[in-house]
Protein backbone atom coordinates (compact mmCIF):
# COMPACT_ATOMS: atom_id res chain seq x y z
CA UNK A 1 -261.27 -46.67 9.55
CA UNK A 2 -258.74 -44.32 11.02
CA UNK A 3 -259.72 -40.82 11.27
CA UNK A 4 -257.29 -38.65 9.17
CA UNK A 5 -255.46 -36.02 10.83
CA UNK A 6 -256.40 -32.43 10.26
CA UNK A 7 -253.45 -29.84 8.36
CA UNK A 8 -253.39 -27.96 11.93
CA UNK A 9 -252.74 -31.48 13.89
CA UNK A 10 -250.02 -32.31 11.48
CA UNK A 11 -248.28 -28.72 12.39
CA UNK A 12 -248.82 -29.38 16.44
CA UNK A 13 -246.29 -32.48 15.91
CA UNK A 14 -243.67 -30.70 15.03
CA UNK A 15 -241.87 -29.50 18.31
CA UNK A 16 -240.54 -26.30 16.90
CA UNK A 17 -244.33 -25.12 15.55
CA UNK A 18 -245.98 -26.45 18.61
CA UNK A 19 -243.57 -23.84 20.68
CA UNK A 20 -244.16 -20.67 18.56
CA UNK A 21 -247.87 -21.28 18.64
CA UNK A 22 -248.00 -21.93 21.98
CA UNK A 23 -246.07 -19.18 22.78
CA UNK A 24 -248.15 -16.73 20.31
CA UNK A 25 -251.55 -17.95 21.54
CA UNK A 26 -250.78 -16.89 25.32
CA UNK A 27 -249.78 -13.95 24.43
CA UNK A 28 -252.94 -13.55 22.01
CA UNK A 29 -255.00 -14.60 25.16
CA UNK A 30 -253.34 -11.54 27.24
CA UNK A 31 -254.71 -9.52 24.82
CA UNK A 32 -257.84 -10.65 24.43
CA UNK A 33 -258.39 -10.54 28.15
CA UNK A 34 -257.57 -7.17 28.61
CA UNK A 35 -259.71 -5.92 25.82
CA UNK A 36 -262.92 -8.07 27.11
CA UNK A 37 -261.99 -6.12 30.28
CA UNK A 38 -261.86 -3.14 29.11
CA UNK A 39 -264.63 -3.32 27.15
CA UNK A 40 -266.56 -4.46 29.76
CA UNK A 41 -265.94 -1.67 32.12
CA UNK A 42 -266.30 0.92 29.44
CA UNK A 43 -261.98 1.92 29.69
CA UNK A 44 -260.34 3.71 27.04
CA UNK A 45 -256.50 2.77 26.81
CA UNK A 46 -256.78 6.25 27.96
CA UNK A 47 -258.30 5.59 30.98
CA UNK A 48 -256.49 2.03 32.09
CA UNK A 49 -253.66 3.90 31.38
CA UNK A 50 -253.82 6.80 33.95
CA UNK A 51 -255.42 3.95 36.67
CA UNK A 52 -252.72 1.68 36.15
CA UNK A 53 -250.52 4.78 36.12
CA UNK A 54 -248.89 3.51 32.79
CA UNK A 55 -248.20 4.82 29.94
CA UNK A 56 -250.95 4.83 27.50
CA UNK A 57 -248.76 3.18 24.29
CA UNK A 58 -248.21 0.53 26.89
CA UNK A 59 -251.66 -0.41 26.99
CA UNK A 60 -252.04 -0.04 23.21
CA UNK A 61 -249.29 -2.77 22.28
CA UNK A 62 -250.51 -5.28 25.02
CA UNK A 63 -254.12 -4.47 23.03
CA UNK A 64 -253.11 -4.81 19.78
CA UNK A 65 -250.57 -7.96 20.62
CA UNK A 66 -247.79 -6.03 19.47
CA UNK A 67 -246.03 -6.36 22.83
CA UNK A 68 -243.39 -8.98 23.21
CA UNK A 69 -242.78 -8.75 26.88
CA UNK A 70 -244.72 -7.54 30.08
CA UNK A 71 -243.23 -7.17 33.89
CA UNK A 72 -244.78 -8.93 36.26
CA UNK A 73 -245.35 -5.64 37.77
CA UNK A 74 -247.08 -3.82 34.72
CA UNK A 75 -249.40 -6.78 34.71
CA UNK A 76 -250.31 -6.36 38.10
CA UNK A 77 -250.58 -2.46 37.95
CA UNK A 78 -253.32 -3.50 34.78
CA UNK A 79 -254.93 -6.26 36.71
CA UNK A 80 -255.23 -3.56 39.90
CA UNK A 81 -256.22 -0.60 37.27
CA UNK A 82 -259.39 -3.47 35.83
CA UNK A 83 -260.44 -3.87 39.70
CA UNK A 84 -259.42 -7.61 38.74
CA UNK A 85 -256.95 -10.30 40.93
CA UNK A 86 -254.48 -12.19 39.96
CA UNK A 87 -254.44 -16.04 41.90
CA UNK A 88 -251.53 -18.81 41.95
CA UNK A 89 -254.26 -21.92 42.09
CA UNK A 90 -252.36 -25.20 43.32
CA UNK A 91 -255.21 -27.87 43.67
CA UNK A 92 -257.56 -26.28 46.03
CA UNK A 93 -255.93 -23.64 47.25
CA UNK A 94 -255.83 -20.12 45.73
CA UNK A 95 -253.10 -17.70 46.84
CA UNK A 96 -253.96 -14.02 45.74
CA UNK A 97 -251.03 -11.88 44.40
CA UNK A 98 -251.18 -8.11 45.44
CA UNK A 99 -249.52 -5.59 44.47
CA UNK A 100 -246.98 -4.29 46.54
């Protein structure tokens, strides 16, 4: 007997839901990352904020999920500010990204 499809499964077939969500979850997953961070190295937005030499609402939107949109740069500047690295992994080799 054929297993019947869950309401979420349905949703992923359709191209144009499949995008948004995909689209929402990375951006969901930026977020969460940079909290778990900051959590775990006891920053205030505050405090990533002046190390990343950013401004402060900045941080707070890219918490809360509420920002659209981050430059390459900005990322890195948070990445740096999180004593974290960014890597381009193709197969077996990892390329680290510095900032500049």
């Amino acid at each position: 007997m054929a297993r019947t499809k869950t309401t979420f499964e349905k949703e992923m077939e359709d191209n144009g839901f499949k995008q948004k969500f995909e689209k929402e979850y990375k951006r969901f997953s930026l977020s969460e990352t940079v909290l778990e961070l900051m959590k775990k190295k006891k920053m205030s937005v505050r405090k990533l904020a002046k190390e990343a030499q950013l401004s402060p609402t900045i941080i707070q939107e890219l918490r809360s999920g509420g920002r659209k949109q981050l430059a390459f740069a900005t990322a890195l500047q948070i990445i740096n500010a999180l004593d974290c690295k960014l890597e381009v992994v193709d197969g077996k080799n990892h390329i680290p990204l510095v900032k500049t």
